[in-house]
N, C-alpha and C. Protein backbone atom coordinates (compact mmCIF):
# COMPACT_ATOMS: atom_id res chain seq x y z
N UNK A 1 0.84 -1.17 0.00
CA UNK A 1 0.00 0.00 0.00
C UNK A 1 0.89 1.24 0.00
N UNK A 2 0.67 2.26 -1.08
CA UNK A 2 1.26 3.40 -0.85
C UNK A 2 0.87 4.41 -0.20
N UNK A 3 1.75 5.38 0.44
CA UNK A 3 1.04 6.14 0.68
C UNK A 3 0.36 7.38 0.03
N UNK A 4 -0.47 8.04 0.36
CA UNK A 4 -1.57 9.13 -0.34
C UNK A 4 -0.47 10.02 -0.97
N UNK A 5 -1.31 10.91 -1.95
CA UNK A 5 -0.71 11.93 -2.51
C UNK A 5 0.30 13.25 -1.94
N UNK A 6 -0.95 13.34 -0.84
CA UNK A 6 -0.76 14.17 0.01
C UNK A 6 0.44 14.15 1.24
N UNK A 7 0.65 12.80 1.09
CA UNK A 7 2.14 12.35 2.37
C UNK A 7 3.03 12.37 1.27
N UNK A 8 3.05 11.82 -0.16
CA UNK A 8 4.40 11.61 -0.96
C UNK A 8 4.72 13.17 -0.93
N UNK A 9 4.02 14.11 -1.19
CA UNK A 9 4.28 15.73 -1.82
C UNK A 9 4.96 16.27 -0.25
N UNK A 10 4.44 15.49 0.83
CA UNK A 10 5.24 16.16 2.25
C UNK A 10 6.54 15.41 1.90
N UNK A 11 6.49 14.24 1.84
CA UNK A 11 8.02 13.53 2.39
C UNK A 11 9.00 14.60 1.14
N UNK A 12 8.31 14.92 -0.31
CA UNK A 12 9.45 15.49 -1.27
C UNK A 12 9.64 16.86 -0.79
N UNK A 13 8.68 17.72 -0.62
CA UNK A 13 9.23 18.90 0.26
C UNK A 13 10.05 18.82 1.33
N UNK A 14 9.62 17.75 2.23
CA UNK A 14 11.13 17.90 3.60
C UNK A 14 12.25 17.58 3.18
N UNK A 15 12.36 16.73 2.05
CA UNK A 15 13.78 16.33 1.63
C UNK A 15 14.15 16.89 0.61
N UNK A 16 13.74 17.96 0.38
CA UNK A 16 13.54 19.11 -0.20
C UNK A 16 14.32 20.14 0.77
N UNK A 17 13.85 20.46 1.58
CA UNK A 17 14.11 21.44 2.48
C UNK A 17 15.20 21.18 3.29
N UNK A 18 15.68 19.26 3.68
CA UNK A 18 16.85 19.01 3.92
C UNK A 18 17.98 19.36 2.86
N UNK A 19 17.91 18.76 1.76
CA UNK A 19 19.03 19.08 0.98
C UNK A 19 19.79 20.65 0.96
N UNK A 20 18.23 21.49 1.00
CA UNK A 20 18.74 23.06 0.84
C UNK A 20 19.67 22.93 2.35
N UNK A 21 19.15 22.86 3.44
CA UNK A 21 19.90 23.17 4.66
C UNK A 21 21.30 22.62 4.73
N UNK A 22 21.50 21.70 4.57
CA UNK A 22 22.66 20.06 3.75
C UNK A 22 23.56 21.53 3.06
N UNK A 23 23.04 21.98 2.28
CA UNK A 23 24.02 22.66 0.83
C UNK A 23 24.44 23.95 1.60
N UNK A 24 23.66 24.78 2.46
CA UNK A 24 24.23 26.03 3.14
C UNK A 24 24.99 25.19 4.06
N UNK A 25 24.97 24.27 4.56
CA UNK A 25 25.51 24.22 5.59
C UNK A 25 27.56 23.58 5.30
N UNK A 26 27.32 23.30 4.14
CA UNK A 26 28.54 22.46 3.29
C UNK A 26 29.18 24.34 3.00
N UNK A 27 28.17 24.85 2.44
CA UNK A 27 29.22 25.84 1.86
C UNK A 27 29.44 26.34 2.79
N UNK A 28 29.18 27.06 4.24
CA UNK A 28 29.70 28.08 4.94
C UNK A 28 29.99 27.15 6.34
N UNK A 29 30.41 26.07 6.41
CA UNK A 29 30.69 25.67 7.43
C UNK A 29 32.43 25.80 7.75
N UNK A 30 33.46 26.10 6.98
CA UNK A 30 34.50 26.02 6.88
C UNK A 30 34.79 27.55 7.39
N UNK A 31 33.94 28.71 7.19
CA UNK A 31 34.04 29.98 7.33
C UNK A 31 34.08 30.25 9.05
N UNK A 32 34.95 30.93 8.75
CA UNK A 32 35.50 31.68 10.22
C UNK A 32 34.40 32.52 10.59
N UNK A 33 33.94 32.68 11.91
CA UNK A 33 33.07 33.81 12.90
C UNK A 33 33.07 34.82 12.26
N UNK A 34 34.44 35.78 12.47
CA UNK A 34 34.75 37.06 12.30
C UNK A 34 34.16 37.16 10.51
N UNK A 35 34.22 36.38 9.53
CA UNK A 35 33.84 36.56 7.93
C UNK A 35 32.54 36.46 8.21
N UNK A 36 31.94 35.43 8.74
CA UNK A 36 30.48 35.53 8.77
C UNK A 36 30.17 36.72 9.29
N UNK A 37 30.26 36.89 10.19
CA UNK A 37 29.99 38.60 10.32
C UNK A 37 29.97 39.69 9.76
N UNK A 38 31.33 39.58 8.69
CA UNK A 38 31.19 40.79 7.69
C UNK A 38 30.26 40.39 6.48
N UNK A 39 29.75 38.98 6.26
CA UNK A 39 28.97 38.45 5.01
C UNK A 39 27.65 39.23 5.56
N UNK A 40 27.34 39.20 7.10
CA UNK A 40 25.91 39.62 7.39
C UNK A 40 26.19 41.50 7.41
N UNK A 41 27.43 42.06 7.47
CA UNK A 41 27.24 43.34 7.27
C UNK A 41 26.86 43.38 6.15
N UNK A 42 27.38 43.17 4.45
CA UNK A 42 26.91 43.19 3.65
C UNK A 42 25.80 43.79 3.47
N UNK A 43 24.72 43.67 4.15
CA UNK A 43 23.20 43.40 4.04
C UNK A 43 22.97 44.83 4.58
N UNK A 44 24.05 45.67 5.64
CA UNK A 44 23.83 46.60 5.85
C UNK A 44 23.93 48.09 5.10
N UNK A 45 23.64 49.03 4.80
CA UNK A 45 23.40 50.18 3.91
C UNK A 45 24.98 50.83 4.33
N UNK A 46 25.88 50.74 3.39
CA UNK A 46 26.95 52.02 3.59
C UNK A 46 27.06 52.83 3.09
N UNK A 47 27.35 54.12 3.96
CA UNK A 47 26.81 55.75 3.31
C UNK A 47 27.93 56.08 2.33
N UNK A 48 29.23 54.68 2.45
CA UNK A 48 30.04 55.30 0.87
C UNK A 48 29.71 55.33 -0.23
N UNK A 49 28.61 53.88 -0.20
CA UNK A 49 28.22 53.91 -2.02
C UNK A 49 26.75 54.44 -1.60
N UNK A 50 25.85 54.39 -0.57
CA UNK A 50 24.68 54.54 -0.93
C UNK A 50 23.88 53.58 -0.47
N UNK A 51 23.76 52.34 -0.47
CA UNK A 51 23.72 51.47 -0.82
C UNK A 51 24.07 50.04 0.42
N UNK A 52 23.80 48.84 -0.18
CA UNK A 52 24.07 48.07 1.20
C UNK A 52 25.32 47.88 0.10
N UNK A 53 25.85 46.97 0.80
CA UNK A 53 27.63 46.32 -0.31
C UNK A 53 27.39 45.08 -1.09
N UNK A 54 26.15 44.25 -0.85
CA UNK A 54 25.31 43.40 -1.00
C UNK A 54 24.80 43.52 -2.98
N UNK A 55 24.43 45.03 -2.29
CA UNK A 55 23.43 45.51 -3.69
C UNK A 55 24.51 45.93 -4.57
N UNK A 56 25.27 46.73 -4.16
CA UNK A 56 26.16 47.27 -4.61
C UNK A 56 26.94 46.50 -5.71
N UNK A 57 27.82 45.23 -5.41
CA UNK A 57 28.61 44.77 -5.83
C UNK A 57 27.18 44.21 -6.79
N UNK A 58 26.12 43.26 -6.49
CA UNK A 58 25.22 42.73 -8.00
C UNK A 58 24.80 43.80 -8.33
N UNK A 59 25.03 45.17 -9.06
CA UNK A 59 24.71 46.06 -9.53
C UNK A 59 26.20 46.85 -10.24
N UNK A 60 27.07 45.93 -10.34
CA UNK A 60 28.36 46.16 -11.17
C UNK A 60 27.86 45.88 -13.01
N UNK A 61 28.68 47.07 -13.51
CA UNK A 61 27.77 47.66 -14.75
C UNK A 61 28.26 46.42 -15.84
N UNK A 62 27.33 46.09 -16.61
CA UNK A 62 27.87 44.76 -17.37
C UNK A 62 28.61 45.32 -18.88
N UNK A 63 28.45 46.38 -19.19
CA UNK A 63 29.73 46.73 -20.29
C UNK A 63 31.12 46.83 -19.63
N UNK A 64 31.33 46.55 -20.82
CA UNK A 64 33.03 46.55 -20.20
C UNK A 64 33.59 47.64 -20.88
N UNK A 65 32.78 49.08 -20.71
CA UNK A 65 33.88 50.14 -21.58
C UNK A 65 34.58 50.85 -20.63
N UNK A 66 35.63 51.74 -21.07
CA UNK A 66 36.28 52.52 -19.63
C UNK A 66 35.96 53.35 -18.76
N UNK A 67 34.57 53.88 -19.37
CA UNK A 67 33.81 54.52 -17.95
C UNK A 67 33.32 53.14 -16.94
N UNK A 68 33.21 52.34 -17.33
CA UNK A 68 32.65 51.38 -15.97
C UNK A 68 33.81 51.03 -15.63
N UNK A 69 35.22 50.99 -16.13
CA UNK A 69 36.11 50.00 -15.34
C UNK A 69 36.49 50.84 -14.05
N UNK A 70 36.92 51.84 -13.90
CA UNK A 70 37.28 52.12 -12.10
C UNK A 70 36.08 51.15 -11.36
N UNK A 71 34.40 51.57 -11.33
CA UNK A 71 33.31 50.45 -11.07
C UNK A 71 33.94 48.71 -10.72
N UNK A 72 34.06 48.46 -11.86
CA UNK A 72 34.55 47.30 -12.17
C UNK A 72 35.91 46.97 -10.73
N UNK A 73 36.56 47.29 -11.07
CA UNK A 73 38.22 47.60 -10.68
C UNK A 73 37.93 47.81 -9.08
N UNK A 74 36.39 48.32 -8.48
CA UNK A 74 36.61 48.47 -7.07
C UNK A 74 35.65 47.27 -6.59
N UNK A 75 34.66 46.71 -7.29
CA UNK A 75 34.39 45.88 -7.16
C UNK A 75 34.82 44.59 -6.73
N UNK A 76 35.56 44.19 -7.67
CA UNK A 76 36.75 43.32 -8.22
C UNK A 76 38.33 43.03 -6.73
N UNK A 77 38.95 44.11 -6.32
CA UNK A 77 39.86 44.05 -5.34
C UNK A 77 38.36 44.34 -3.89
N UNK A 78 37.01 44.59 -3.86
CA UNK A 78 36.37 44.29 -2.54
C UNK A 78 35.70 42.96 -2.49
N UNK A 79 36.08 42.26 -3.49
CA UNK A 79 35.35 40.94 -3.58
C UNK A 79 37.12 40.32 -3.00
N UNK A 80 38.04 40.42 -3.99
CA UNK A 80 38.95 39.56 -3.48
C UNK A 80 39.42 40.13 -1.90
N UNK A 81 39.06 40.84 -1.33
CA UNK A 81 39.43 41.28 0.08
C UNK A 81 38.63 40.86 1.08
N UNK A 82 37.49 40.00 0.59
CA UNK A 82 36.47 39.20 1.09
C UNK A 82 37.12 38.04 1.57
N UNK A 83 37.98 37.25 0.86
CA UNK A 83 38.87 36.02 0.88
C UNK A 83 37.93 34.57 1.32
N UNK A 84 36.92 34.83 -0.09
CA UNK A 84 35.73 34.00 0.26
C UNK A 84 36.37 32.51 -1.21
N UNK A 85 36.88 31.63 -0.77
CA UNK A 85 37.00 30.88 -1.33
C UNK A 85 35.99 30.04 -2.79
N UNK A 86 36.85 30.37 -4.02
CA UNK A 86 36.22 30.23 -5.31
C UNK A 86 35.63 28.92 -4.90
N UNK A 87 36.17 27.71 -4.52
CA UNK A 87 36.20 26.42 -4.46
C UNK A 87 35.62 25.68 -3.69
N UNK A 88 34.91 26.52 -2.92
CA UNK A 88 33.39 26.16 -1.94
C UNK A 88 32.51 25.58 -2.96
N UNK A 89 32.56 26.08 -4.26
CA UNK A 89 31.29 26.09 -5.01
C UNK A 89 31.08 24.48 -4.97
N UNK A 90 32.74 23.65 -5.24
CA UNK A 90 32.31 22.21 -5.62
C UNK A 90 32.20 21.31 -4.48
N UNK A 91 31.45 22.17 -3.78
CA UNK A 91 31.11 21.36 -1.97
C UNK A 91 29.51 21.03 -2.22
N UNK A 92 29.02 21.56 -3.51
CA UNK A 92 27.39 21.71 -3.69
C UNK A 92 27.24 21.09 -5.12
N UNK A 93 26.36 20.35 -4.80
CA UNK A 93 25.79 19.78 -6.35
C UNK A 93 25.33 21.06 -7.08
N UNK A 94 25.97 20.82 -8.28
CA UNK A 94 25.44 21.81 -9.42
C UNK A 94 23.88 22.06 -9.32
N UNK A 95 22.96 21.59 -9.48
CA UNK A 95 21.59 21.75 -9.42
C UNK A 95 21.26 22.73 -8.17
N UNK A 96 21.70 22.02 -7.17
CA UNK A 96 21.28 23.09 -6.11
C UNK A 96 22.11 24.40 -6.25
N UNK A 97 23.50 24.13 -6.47
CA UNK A 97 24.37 25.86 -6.70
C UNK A 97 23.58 26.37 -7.33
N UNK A 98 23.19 26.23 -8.44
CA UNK A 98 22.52 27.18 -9.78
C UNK A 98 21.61 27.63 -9.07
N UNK A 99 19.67 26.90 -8.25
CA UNK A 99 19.36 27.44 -7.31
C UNK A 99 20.24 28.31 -6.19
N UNK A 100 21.12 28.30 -5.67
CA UNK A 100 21.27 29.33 -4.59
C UNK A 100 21.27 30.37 -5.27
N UNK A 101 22.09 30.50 -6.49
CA UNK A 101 22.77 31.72 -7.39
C UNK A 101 21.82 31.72 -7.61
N UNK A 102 20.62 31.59 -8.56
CA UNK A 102 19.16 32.26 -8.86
C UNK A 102 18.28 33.18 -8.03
N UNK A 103 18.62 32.19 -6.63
CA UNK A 103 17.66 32.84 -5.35
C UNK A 103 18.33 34.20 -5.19
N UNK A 104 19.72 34.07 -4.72
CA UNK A 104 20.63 35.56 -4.70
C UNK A 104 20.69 36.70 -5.52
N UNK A 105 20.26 36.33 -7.18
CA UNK A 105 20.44 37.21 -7.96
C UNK A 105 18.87 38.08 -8.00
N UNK A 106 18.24 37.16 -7.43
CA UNK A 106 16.71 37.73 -7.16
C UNK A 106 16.14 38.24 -6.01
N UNK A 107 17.38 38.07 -5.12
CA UNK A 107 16.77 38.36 -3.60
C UNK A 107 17.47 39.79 -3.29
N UNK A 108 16.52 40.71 -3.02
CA UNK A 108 17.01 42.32 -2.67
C UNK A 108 17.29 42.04 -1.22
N UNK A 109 18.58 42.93 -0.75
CA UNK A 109 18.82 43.00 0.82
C UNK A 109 17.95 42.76 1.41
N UNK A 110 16.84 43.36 1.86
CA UNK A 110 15.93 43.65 2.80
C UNK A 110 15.11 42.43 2.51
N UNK A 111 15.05 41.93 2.04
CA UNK A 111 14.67 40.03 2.03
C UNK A 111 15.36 39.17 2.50
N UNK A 112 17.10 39.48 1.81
CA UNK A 112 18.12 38.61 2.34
C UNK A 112 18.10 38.51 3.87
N UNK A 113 17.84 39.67 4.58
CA UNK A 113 17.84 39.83 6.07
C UNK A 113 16.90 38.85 6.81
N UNK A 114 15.73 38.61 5.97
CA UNK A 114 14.64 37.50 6.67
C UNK A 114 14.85 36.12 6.83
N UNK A 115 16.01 36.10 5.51
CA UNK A 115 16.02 34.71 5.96
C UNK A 115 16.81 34.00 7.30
N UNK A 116 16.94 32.66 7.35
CA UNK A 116 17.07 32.14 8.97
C UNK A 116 18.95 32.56 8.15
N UNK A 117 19.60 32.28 8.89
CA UNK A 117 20.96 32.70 9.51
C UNK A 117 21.90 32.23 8.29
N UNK A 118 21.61 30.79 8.46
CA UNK A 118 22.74 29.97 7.32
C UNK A 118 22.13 30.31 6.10
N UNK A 119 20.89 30.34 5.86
CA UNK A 119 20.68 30.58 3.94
C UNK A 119 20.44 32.14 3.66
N UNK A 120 21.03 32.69 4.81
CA UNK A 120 21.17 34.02 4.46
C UNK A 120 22.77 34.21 4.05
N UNK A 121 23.69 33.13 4.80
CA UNK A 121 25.15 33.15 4.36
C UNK A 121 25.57 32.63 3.41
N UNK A 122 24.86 31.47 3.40
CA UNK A 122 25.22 30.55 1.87
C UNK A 122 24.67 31.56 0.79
N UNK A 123 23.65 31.75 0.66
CA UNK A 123 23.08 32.81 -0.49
C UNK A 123 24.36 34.03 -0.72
N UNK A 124 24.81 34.41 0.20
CA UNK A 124 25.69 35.84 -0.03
C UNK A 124 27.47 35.24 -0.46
N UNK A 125 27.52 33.82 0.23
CA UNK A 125 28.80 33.51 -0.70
C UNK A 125 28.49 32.86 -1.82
N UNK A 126 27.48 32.76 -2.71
CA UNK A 126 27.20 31.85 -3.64
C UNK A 126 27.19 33.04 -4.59
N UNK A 127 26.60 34.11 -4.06
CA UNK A 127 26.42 35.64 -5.13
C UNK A 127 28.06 36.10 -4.95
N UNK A 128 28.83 36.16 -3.79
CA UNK A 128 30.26 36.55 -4.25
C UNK A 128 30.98 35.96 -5.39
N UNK A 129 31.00 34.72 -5.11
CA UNK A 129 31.72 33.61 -6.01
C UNK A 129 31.15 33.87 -7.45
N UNK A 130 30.10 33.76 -7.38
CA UNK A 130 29.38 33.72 -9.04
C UNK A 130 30.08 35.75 -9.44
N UNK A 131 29.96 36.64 -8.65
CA UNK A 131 30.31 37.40 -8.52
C UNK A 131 31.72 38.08 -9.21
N UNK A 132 32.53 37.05 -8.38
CA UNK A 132 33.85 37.04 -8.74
C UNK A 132 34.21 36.15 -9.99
N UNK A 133 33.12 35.38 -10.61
CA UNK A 133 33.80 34.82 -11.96
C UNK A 133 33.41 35.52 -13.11
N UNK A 134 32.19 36.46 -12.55
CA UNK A 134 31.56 36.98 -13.60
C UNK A 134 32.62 38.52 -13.82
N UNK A 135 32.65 38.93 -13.39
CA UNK A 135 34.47 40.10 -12.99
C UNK A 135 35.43 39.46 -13.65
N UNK A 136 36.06 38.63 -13.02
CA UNK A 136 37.03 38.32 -13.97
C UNK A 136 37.22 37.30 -14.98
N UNK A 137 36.43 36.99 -15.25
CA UNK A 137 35.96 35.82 -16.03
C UNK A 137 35.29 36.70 -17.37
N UNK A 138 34.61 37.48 -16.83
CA UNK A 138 33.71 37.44 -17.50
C UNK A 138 32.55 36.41 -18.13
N UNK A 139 32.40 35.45 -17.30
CA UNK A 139 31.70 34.42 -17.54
C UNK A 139 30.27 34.37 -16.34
N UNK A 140 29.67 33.48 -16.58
CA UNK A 140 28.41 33.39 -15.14
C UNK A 140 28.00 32.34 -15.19
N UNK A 141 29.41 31.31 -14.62
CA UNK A 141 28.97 30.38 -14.49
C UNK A 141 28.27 29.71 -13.71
């Protein structure tokens, strides 16, 4: 006897909702206190750009002519001063990375803040990283 419709669609959502927790918890478990802390400033508004640092950096101009490169160029050395490791990424199955990076590229600060603790961190190193390949890469992968 199987069970109802209604229990299979629960058991795929919780293991659903495990895997996501599983995948934040793979990528930012290696991260030091003191970084997590500055990943959750991020989220906060600084009166240098305007802006949180969050928004700021996914709002780096996508031409590459020489009025955007200083843009580019400060972007670029505040991402690598982050010292958020490229190579977290292959701690996460591709399927779910691509979800985090989707959720991040769609999630404005003041959302990012709601979420619970860890998929507010995994989300903000998944947008650095994709971040930082799309800078110097020029790619989005």
């Amino acid at each position: 006897m199987l069970p109802s419709q209604h229990s299979i669609e629960k058991i795929g959502l919780a293991a659903r909702a495990l895997a996501r927790r599983r995948a934040e918890q793979a990528l930012i478990s290696n991260i030091d206190p003191e970084k997590l802390q500055t990943l959750d400033d991020l989220l906060v508004v600084d009166a240098a750009v305007g802006q949180t640092r969050f928004q700021w950096l996914k709002s780096a101009p996508d031409a590459q002519a020489a009025g955007n490169l200083v843009g580019l160029t400060e972007r670029i050395v505040f991402l690598r001063n982050l010292r958020i490791d490229p190579h977290l990424q292959a701690r996460i199955p591709s399927g779910r990375w691509d979800q985090m990076v989707r959720e991040g590229d769609v999630t404005p600060p003041w959302l990012a803040n709601d979420f619970n603790v860890n998929r507010r961190r995994a989300t903000i190193v998944a947008q650095i990283i994709k971040l930082g390949q799309k800078l110097t890469d020029g790619s989005d992968r």
